[in-house]
C-alpha atoms as a PDB file:
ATOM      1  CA  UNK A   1       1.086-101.148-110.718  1.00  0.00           C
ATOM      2  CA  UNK A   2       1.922-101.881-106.797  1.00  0.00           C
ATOM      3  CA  UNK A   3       2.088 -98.694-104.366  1.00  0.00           C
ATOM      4  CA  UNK A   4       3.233 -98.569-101.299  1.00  0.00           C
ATOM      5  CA  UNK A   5       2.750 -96.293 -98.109  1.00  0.00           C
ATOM      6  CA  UNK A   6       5.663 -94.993 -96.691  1.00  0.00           C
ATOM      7  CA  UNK A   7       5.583 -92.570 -93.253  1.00  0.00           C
ATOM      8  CA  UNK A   8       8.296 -89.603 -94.053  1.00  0.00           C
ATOM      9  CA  UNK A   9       9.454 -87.433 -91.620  1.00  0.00           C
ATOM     10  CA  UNK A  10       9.725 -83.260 -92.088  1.00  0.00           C
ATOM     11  CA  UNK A  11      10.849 -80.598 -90.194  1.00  0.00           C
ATOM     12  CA  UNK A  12       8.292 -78.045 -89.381  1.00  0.00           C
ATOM     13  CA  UNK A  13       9.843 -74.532 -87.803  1.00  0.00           C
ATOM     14  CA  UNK A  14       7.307 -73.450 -85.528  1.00  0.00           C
ATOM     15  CA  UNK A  15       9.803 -70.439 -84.017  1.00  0.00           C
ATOM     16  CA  UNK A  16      12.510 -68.521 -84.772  1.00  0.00           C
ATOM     17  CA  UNK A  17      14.152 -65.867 -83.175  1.00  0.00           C
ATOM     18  CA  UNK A  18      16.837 -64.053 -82.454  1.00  0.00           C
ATOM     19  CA  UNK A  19      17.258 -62.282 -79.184  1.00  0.00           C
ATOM     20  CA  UNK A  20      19.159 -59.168 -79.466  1.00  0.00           C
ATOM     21  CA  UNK A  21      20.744 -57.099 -75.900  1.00  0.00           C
ATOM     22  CA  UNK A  22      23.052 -54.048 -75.809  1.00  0.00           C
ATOM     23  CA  UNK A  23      24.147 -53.227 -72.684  1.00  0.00           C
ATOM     24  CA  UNK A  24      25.934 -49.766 -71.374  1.00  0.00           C
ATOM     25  CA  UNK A  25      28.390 -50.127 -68.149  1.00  0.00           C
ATOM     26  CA  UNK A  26      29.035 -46.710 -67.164  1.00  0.00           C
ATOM     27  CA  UNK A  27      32.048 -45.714 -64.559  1.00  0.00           C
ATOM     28  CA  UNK A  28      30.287 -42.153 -63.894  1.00  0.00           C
ATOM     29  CA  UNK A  29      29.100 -40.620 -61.118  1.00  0.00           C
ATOM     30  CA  UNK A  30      25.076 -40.664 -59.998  1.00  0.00           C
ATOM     31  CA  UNK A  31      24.035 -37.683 -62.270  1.00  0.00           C
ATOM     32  CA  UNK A  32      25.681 -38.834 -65.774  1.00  0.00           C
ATOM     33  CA  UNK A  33      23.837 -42.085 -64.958  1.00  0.00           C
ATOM     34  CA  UNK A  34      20.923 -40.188 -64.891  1.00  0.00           C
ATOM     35  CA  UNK A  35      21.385 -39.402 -68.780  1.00  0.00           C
ATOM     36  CA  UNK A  36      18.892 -40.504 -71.623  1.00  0.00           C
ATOM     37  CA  UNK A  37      19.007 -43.978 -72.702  1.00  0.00           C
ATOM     38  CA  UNK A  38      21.641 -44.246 -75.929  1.00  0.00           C
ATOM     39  CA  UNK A  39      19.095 -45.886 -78.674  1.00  0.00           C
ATOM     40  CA  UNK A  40      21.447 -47.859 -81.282  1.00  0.00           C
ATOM     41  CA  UNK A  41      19.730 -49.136 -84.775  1.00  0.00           C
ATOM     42  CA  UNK A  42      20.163 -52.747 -84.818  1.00  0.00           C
ATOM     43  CA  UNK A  43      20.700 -54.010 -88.983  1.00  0.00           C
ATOM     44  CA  UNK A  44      20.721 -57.787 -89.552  1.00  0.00           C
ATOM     45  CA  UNK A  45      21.731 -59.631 -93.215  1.00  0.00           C
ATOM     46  CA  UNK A  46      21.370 -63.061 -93.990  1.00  0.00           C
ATOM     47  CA  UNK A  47      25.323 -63.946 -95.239  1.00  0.00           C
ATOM     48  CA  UNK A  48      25.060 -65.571 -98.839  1.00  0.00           C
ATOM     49  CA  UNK A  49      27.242 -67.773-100.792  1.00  0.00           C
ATOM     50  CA  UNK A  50      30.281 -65.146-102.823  1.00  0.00           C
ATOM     51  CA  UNK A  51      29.211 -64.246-106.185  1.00  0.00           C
ATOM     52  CA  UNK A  52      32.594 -64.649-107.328  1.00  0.00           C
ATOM     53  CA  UNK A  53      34.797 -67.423-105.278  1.00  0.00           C
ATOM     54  CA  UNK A  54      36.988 -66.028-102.535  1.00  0.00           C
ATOM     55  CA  UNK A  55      35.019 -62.724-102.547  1.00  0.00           C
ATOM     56  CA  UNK A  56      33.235 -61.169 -99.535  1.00  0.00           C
ATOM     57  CA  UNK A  57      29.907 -63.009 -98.898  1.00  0.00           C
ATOM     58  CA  UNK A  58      27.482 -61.296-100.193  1.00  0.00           C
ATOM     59  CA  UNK A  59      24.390 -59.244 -97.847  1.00  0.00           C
ATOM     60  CA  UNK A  60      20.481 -60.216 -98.024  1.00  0.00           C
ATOM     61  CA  UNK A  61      19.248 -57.525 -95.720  1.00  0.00           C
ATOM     62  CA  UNK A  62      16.263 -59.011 -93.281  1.00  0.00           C
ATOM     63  CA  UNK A  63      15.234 -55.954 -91.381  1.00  0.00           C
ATOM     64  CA  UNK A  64      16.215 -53.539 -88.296  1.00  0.00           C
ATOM     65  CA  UNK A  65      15.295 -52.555 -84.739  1.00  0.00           C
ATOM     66  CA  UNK A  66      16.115 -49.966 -82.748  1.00  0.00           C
ATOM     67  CA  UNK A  67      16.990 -50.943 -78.955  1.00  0.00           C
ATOM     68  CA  UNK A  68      18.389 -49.038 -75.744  1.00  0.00           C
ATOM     69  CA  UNK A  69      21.760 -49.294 -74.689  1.00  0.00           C
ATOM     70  CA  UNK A  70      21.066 -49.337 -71.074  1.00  0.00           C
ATOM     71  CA  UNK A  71      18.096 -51.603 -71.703  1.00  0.00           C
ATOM     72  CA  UNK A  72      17.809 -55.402 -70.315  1.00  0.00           C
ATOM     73  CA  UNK A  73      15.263 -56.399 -71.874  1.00  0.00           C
ATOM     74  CA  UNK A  74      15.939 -58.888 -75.255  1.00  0.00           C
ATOM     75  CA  UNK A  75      14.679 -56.899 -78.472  1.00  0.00           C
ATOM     76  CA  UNK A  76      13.034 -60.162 -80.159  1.00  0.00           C
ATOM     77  CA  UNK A  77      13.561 -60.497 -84.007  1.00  0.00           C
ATOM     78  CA  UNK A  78      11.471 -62.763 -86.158  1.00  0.00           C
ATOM     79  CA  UNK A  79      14.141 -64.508 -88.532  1.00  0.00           C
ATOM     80  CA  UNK A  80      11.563 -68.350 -88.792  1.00  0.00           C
ATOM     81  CA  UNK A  81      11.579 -67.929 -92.749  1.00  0.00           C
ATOM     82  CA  UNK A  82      15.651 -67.603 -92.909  1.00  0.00           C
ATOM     83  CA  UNK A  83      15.768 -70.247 -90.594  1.00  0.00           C
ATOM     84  CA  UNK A  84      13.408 -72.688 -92.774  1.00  0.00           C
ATOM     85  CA  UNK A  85      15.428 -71.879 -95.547  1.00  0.00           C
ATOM     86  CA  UNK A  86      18.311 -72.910 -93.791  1.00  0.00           C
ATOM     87  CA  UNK A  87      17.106 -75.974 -92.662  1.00  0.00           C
ATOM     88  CA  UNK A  88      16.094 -76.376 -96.587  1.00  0.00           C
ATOM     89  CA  UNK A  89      19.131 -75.617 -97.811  1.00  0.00           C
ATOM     90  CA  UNK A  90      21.908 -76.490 -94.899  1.00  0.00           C
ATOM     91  CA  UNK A  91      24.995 -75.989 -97.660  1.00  0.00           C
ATOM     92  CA  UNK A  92      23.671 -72.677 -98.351  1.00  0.00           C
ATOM     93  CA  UNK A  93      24.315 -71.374 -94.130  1.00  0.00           C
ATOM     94  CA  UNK A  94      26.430 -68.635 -93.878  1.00  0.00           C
ATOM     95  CA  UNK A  95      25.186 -67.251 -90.422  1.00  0.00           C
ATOM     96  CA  UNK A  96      23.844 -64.032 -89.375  1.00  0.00           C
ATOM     97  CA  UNK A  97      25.926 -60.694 -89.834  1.00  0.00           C
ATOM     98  CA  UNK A  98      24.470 -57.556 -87.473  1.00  0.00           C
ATOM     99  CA  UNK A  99      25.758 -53.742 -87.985  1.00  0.00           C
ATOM    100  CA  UNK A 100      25.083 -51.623 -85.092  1.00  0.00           C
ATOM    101  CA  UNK A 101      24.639 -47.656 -85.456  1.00  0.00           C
ATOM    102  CA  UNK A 102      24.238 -45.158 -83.187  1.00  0.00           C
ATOM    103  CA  UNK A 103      20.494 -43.441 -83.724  1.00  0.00           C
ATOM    104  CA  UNK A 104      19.629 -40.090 -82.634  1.00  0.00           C
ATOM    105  CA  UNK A 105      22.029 -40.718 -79.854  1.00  0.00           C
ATOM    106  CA  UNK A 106      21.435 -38.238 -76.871  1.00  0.00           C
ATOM    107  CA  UNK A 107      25.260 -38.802 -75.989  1.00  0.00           C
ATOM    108  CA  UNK A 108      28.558 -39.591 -76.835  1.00  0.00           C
ATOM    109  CA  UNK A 109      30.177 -42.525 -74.937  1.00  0.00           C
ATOM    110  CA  UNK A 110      32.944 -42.023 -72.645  1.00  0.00           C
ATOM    111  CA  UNK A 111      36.492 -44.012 -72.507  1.00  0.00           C
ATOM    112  CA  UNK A 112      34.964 -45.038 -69.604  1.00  0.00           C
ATOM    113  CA  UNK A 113      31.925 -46.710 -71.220  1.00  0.00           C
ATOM    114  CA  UNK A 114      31.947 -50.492 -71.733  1.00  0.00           C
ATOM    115  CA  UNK A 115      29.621 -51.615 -74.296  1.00  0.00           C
ATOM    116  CA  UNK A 116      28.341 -55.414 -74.453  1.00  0.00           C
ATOM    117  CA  UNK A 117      26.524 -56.909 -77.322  1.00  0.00           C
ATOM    118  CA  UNK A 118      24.889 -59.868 -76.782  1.00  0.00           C
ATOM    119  CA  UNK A 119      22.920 -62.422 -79.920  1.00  0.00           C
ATOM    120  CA  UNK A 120      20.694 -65.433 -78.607  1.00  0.00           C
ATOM    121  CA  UNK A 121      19.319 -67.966 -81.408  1.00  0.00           C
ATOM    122  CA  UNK A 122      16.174 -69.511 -80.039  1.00  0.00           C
ATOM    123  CA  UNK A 123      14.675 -71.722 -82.734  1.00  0.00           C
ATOM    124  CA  UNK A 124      11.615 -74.562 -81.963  1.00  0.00           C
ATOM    125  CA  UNK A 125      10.911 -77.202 -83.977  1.00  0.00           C
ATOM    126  CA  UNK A 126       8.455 -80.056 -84.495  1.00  0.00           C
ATOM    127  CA  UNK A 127       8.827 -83.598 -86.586  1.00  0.00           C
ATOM    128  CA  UNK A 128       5.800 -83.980 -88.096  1.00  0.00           C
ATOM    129  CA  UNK A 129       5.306 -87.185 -90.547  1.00  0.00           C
ATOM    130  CA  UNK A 130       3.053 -87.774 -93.644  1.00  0.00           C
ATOM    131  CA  UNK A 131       2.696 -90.706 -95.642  1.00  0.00           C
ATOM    132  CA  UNK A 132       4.367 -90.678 -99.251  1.00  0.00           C
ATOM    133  CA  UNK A 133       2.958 -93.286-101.819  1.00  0.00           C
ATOM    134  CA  UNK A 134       5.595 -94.604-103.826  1.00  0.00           C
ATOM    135  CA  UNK A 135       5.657 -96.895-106.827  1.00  0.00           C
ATOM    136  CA  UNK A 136       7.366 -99.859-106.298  1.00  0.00           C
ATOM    137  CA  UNK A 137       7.145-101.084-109.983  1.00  0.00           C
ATOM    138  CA  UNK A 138       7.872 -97.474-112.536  1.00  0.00           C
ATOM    139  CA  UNK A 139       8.608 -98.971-115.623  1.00  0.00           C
ATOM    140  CA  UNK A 140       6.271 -96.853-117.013  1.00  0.00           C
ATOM    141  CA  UNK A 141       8.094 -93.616-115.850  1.00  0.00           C
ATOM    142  CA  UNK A 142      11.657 -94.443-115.279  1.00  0.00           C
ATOM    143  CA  UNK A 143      14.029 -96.132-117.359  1.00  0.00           C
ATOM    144  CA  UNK A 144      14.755-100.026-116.032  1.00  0.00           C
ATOM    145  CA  UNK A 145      17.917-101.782-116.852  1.00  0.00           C
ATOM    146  CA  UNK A 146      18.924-102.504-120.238  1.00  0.00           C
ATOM    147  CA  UNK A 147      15.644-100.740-121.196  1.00  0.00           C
ATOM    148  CA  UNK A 148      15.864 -99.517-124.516  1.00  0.00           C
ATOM    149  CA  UNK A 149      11.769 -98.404-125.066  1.00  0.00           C
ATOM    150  CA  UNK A 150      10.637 -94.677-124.341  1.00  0.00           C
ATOM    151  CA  UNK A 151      11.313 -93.799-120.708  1.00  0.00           C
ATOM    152  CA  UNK A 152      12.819 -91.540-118.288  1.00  0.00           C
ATOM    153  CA  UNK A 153      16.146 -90.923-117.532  1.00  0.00           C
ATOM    154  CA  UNK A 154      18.186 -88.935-114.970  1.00  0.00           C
ATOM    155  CA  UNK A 155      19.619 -85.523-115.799  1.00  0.00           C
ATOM    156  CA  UNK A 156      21.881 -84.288-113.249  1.00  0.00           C
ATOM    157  CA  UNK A 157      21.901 -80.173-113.364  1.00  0.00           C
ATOM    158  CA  UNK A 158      24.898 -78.274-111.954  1.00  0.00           C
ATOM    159  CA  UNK A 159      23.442 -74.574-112.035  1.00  0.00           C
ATOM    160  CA  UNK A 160      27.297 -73.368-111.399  1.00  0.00           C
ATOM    161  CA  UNK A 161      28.483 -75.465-115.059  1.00  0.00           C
ATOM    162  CA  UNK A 162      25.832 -73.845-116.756  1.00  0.00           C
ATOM    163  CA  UNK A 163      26.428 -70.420-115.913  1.00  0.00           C
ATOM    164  CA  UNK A 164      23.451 -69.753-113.701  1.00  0.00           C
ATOM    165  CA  UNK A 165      25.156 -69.818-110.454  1.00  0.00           C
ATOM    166  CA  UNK A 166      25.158 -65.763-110.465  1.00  0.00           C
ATOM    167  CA  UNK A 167      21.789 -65.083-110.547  1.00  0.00           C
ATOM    168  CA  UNK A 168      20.603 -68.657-108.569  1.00  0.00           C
ATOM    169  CA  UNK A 169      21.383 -69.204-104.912  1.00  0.00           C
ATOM    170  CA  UNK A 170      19.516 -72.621-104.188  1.00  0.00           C
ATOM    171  CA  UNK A 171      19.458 -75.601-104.759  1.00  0.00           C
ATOM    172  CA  UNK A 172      22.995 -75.649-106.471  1.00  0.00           C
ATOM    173  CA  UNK A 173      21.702 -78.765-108.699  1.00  0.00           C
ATOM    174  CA  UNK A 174      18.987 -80.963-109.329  1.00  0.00           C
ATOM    175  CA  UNK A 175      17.740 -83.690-111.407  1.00  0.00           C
ATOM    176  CA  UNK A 176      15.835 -82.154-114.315  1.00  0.00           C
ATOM    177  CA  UNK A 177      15.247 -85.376-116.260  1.00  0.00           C
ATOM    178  CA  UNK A 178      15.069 -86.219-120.256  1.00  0.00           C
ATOM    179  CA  UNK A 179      13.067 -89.049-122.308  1.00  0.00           C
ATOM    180  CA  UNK A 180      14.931 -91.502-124.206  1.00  0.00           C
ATOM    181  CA  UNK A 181      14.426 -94.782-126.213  1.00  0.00           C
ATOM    182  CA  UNK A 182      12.336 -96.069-129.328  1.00  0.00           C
ATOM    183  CA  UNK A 183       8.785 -95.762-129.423  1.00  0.00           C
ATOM    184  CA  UNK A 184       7.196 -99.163-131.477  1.00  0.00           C
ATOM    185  CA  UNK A 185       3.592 -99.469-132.570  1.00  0.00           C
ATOM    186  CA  UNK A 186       0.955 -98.958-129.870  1.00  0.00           C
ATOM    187  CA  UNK A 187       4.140 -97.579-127.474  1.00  0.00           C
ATOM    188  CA  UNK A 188       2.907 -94.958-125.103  1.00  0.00           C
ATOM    189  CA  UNK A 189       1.284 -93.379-128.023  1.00  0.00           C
ATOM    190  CA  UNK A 190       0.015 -89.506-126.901  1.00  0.00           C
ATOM    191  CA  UNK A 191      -2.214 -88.693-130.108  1.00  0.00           C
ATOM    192  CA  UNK A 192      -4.143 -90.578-132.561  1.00  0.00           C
ATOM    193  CA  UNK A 193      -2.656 -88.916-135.153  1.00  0.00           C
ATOM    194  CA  UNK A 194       1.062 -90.278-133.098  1.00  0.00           C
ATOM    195  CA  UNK A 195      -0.415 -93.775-133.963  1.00  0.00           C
ATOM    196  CA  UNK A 196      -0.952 -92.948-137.597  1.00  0.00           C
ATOM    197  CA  UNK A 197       2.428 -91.969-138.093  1.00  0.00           C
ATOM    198  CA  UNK A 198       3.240 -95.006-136.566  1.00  0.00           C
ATOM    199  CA  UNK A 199       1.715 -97.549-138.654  1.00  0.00           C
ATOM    200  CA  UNK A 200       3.007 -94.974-141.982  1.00  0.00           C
ATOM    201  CA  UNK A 201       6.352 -95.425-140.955  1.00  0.00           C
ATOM    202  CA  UNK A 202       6.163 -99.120-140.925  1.00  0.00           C
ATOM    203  CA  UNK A 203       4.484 -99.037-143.709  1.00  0.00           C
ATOM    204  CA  UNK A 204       6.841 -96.904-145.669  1.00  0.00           C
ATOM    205  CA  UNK A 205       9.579 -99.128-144.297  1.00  0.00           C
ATOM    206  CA  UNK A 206      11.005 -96.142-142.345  1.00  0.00           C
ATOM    207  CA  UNK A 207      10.214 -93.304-145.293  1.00  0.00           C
ATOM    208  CA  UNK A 208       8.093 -91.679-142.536  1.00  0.00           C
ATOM    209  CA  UNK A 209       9.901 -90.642-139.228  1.00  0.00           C
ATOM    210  CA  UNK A 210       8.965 -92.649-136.422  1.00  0.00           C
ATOM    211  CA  UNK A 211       7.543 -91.431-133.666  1.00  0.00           C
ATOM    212  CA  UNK A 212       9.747 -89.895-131.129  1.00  0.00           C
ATOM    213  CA  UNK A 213      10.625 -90.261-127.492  1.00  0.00           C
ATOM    214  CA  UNK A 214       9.615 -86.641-125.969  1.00  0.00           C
ATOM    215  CA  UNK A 215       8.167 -85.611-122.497  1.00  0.00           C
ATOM    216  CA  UNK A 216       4.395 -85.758-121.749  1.00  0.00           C
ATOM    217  CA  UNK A 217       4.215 -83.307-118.730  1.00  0.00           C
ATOM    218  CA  UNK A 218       6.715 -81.536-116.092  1.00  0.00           C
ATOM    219  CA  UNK A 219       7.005 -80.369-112.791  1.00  0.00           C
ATOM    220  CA  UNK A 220       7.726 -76.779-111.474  1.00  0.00           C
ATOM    221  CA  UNK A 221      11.578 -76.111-109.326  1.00  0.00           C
ATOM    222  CA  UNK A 222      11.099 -73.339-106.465  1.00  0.00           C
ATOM    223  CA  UNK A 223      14.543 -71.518-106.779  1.00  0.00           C
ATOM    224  CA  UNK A 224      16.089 -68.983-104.397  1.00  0.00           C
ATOM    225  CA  UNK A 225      17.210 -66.112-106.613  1.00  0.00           C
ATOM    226  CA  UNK A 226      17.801 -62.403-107.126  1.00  0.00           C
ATOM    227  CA  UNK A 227      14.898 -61.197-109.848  1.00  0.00           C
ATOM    228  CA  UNK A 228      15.281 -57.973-112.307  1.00  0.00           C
ATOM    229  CA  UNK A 229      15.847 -55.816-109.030  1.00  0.00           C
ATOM    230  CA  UNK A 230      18.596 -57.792-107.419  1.00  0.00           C
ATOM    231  CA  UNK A 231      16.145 -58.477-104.517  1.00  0.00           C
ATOM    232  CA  UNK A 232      16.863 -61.883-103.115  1.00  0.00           C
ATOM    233  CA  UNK A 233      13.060 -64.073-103.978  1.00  0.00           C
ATOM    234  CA  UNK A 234      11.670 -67.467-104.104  1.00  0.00           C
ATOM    235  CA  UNK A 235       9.593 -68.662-107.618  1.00  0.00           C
ATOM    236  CA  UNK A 236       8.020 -71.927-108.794  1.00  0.00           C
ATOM    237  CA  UNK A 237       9.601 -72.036-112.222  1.00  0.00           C
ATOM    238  CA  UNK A 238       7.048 -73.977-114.651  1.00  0.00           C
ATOM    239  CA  UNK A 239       8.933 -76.637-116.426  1.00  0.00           C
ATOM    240  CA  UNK A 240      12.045 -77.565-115.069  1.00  0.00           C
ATOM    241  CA  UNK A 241      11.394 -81.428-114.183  1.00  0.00           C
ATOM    242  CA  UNK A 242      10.200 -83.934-116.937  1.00  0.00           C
ATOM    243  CA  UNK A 243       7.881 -85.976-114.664  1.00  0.00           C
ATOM    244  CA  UNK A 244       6.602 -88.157-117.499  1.00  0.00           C
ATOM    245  CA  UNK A 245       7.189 -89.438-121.034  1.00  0.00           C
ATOM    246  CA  UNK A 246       5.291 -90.419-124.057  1.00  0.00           C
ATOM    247  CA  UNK A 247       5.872 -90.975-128.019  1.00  0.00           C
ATOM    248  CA  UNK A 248       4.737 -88.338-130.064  1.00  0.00           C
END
């Protein structure tokens, strides 16, 4: 079997952060100036696809901070992981969503008062490439054309058409892969005891089942989705993509 080398670029977040101000204009005199510092409490979701279609989005809280009104100094958040997951999943960006609350606040505001909000998204990134080997020749993984011997074939997964789309946020699909096609004598054979049944069912002129087309070995999915306490998590699920075939 030929492999090649290919070089294959990826995206590697090395930052990302989201620089928070809240800024208090006061029209008072010298003295009310002079007041404690107004600390607001800062709440910031992740917006996520509707569970239902033309609902709300739906809230994956990330964290808070607390910050001073009158204070010019950017309160730094630490968002990289939503923002890898973004660049993972690009359909899947919704934006930010940020609830501000008054904490312990040592005053009311005036009329007078002019609050400003301000939201900077400072993200750095870095190309970094690795070599992939690839197969040019996989006839002994994937189906060719007009094959009709055990192989591998494509199985496109919509998550939403199998009614999985409530409890799974990413990826929406995937190819999951099944085996297909006739396994002959001496075929891809996974057992000894696969080659006996072989040679009984040509021997019983088809008496004996033949051996069948099944899959040999699989490869875990990493899925985005809310576990038994609707917390919002990221698993390697064992089994979800038939890497390889064989006639057992």
């Amino acid at each position: 079997m030929t492999r090649n080398w290919l070089v294959s670029p990826e995206i590697k977040i090395l930052r990302g952060e989201l620089k928070l101000y809240k800024r208090l204009q006061q029209n008072t005199n010298l003295h009310q100036q002079k007041r404690d510092a107004n600390l607001q409490l800062v709440k910031i979701y992740q917006l996520l696809k509707p569970a239902v279609e033309r609902k709300e989005f739906q809230r994956h809280f990330l964290g808070s901070t607390v910050i001073l009104s009158n204070d010019e100094k950017a309160v730094i958040f630490d968002i990289r992981k939503t923002v890898e997951y973004w660049i993972n999943y690009p359909q899947e960006n919704y934006g930010l969503e940020l609830e501000l609350i008054p904490w312990f606040a040592s005053h009311k505001h005036t009329p007078e008062d002019k609050v400003t909000i301000e939201a900077e998204l400072e993200i750095e990134m870095q190309k970094v490439f690795k070599e992939v080997r690839t197969r040019r020749e996989s006839h002994t993984e994937d189906c060719q054309r007009n094959q009709i011997q055990c192989c591998r074939r494509p199985l496109y997964v919509s998550f939403d058409e199998i009614g999985w789309s409530d409890w799974i946020r990413a990826p929406l699909s995937y190819n999951a892969f099944y085996c297909e096609g006739t396994c002959p004598q001496k075929y891809k054979l996974a057992t000894m005891h696969t080659l006996i049944k072989s040679k009984m069912n040509h021997l019983s002129n088809g008496a004996i089942p033949a051996p069948c087309c099944v899959p040999a070995s699989y490869e875990p999915l990493t899925l985005l989705h809310f576990n038994s306490n609707s917390k919002l998590t990221l698993t390697a699920f064992d089994d979800m993509i038939v890497s390889r075939c064989h006639c057992s």
